[in-house]
Protein backbone atom coordinates (compact mmCIF):
# COMPACT_ATOMS: atom_id res chain seq x y z
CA UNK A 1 69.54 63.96 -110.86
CA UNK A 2 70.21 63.79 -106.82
CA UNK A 3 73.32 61.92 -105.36
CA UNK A 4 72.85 59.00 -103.98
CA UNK A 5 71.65 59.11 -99.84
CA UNK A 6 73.00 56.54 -96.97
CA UNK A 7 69.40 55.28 -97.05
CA UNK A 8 70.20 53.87 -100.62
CA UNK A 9 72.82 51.85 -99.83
CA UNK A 10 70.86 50.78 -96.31
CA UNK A 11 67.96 49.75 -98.52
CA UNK A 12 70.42 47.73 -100.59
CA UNK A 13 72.15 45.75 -97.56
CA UNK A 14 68.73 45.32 -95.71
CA UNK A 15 67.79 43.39 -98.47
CA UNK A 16 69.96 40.95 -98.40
CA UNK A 17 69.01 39.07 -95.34
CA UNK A 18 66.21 38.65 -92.70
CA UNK A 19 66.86 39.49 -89.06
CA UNK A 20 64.58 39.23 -86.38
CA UNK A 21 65.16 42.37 -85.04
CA UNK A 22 65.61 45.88 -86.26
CA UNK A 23 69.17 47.17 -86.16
CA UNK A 24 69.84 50.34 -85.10
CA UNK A 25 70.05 52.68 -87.38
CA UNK A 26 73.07 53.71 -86.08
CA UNK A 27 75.04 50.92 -85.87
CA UNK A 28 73.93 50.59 -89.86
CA UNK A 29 74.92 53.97 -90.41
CA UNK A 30 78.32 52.88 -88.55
CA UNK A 31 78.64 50.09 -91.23
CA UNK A 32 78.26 52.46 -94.23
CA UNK A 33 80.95 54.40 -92.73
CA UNK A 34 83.56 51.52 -92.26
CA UNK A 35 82.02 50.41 -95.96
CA UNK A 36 83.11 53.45 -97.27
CA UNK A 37 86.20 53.72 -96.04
CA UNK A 38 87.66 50.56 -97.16
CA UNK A 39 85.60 51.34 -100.78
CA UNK A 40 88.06 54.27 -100.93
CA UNK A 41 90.98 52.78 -99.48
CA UNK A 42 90.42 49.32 -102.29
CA UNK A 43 89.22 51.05 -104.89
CA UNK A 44 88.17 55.03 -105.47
CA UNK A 45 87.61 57.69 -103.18
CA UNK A 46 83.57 58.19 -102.05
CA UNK A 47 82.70 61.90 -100.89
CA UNK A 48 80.20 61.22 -98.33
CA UNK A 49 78.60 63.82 -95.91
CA UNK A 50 77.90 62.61 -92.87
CA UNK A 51 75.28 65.75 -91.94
CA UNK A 52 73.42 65.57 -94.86
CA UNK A 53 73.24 61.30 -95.13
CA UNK A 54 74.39 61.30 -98.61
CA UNK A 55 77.25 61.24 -101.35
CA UNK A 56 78.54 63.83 -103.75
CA UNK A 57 77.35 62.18 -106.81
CA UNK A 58 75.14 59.47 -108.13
CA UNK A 59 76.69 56.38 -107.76
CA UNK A 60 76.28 53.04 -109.72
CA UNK A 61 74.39 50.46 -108.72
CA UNK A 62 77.35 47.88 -108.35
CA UNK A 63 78.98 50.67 -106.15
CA UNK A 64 75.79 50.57 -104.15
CA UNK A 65 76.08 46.79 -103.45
CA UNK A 66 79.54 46.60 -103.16
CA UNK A 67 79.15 49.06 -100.09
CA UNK A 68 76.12 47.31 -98.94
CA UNK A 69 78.25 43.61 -99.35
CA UNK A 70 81.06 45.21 -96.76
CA UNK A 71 78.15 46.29 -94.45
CA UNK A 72 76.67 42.90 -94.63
CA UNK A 73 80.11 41.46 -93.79
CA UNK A 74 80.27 43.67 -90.58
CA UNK A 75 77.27 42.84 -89.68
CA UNK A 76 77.61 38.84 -90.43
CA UNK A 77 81.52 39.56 -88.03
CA UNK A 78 78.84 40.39 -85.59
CA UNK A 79 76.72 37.75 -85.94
CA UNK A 80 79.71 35.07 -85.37
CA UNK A 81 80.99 37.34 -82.50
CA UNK A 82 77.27 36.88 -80.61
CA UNK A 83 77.51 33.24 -81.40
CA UNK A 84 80.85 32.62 -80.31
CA UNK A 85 80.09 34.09 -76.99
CA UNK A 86 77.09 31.98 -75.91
CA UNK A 87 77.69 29.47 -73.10
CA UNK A 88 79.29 25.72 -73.07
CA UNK A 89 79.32 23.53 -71.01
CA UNK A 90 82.06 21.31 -70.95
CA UNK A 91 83.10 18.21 -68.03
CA UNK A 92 85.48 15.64 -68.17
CA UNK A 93 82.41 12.68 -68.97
CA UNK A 94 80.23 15.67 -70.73
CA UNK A 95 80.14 18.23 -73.04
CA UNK A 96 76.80 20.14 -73.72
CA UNK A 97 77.18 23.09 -76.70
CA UNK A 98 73.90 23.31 -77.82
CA UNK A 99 75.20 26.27 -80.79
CA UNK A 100 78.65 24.15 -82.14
CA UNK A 101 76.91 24.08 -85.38
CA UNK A 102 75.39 27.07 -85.18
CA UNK A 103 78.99 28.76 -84.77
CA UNK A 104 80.01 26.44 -87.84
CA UNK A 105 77.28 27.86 -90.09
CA UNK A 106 77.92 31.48 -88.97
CA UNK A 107 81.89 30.88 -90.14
CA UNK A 108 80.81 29.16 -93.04
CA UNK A 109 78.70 32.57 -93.98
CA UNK A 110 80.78 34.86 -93.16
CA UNK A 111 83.26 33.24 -95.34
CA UNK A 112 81.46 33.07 -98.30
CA UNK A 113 80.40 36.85 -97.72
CA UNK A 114 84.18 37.88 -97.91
CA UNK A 115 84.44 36.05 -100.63
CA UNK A 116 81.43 37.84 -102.46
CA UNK A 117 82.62 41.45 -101.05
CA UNK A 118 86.37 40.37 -102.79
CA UNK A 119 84.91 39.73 -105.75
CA UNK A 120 82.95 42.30 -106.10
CA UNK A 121 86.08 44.66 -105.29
CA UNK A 122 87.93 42.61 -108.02
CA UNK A 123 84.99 43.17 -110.69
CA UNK A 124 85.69 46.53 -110.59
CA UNK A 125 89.46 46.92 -111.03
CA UNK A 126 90.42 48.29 -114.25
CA UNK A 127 92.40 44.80 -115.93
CA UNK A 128 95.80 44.49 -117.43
CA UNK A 129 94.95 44.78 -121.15
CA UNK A 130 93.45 48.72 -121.16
């Protein structure tokens, strides 16, 4: 059976959104590497080599979305920095912010994504009664 590759888990997170553009692929590969650093700092250690694109083992598929959850929560902290840096235009008799709810909607996401991602890392924490 082969270990799981970086393209896995980029499969996983691409799916979970439409963009306009393409990202990079390395700014995604960027994400997997900040996603599996706090996997193994929350929850268990990930082997991952960075030459060859892929991990020491097979993982599960909830492993593969819960990295591909903290990549899509970089990329959404992304998406409200860009939006929180367009231009507004504000007077004493005028105000013109053509993206205010924009911004909102952005927070609003990127809430409920850390939300999801915590869940997820709570899902798999062994529980009290073992």
């Amino acid at each position: 059976m082969a270990n799981t590759t970086a393209n896995d888990v980029i499969q996983s997170f691409e799916s979970s959104f439409a963009d306009k553009r393409v990202l990079p692929e390395t700014l995604e590969l960027e994400w997997l590497k900040k996603a599996i650093g706090r996997y193994s700092v929350e929850l268990d250690k990930l082997n991952f080599d960075e030459k060859l694109k892929e991990f020491d083992c097979l993982l599960d598929r909830y492993v593969i979305d819960t990295l591909a959850e903290f990549m899509m929560q970089s990329y959404q902290e992304r998406q409200v920095s860009l939006v929180n840096k367009r231009v507004s235009i504000v007077g004493k008799d005028l105000s013109i912010d053509g993206s205010n709810g924009t911004k909102t909607a952005e927070k609003a996401h990127l809430e409920y994504i850390c939300e999801k991602a915590s869940n997820m890392v709570h899902n798999q924490k062994p529980t009290a009664y073992v």
